[in-house]
Protein backbone atom coordinates (compact mmCIF):
# COMPACT_ATOMS: atom_id res chain seq x y z
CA UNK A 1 -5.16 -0.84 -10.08
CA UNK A 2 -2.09 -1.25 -12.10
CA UNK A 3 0.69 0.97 -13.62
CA UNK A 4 -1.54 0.94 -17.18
CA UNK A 5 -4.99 1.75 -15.31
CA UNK A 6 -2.66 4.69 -13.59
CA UNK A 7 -1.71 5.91 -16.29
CA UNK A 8 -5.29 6.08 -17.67
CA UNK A 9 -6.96 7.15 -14.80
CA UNK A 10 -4.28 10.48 -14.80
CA UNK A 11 -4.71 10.85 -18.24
CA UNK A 12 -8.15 11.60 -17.89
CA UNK A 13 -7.07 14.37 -16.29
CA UNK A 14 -4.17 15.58 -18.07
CA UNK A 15 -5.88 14.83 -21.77
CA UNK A 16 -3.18 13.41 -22.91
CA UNK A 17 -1.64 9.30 -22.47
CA UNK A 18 2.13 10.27 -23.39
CA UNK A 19 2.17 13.23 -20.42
CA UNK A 20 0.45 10.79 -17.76
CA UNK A 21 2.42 8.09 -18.48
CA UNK A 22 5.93 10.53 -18.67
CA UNK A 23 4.39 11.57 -15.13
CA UNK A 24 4.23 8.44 -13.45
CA UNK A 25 7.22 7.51 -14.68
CA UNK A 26 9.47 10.51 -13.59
CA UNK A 27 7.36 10.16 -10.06
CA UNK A 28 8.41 6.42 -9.34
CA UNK A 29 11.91 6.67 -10.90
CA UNK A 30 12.51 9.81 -8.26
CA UNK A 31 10.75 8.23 -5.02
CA UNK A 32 12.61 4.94 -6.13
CA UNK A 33 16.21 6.23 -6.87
CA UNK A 34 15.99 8.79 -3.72
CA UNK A 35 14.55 5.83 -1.06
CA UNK A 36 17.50 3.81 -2.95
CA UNK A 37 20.19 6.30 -1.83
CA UNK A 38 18.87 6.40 1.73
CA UNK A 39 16.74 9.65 1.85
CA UNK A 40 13.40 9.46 2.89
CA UNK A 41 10.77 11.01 0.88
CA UNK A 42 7.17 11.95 2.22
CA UNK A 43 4.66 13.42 0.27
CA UNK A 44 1.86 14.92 2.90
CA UNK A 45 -1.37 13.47 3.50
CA UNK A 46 -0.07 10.68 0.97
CA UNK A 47 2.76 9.12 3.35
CA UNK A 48 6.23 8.29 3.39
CA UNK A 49 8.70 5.73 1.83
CA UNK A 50 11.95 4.99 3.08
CA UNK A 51 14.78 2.42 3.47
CA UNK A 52 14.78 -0.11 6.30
CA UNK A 53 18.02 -1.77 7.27
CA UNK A 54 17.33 -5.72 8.02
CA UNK A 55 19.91 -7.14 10.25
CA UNK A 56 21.41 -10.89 9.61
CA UNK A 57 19.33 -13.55 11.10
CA UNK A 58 19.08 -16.94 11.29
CA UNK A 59 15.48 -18.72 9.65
CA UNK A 60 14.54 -22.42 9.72
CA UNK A 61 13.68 -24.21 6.25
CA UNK A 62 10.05 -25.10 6.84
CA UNK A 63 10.45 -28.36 4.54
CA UNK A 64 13.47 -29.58 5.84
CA UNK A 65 13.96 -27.91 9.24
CA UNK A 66 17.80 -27.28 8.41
CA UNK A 67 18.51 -23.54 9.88
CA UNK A 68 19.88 -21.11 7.39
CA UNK A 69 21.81 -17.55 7.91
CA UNK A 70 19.76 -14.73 6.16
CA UNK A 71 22.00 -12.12 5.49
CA UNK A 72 21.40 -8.71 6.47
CA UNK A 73 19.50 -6.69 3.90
CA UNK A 74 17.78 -3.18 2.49
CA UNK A 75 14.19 -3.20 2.00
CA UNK A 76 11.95 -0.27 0.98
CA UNK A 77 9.12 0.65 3.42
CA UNK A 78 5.93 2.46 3.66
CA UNK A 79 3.68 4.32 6.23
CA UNK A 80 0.61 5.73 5.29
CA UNK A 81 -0.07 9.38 5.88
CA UNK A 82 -3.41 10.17 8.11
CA UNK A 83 -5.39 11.78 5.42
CA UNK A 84 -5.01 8.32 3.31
CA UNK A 85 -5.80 5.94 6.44
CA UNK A 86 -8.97 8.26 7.07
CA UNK A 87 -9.53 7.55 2.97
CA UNK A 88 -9.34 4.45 3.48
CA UNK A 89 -11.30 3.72 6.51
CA UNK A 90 -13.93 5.84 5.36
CA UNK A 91 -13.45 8.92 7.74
CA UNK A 92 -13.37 12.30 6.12
């Protein structure tokens, strides 16, 4: 499913495209500009995104097998709630 099919699927139950699609909007801009800023934001039974801290490393080029510094990054990150992992492996 896709940010369009989303958007549909919600506006089925909202009756109206423009509101869904305002929704999903304001719900991604907040989780994305709060997880950006460092807070962590968990939404129960759903599960929580956050920002993970990668330290420097040092990685091998595959093709040429010259080693390369990676420097240290900020990456978003996920964990699935329990009520979603029981969704998903078919528990109820």
């Amino acid at each position: 499913m896709n940010k369009r099919e989303l958007v549909d699927a919600i506006s089925d139950r909202l009756g109206s495209k423009k509101a869904a699609a305002e929704a999903v909007d304001a719900i991604l801009e907040t989780i994305q500009t709060a997880v950006a800023k460092g807070d962590k934001v968990a939404i129960t039974g759903f599960g929580s995104f956050e920002k993970a801290d990668r330290p420097a490393r040092t990685a091998r080029n595959p093709a040429t097998g010259k080693t390369i510094q990676v420097p240290a990054t900020s990456v978003p990150k996920f964990k699935a709630g329990a009520d979603f992992k029981n969704l998903v492996a078919g528990k109820k």
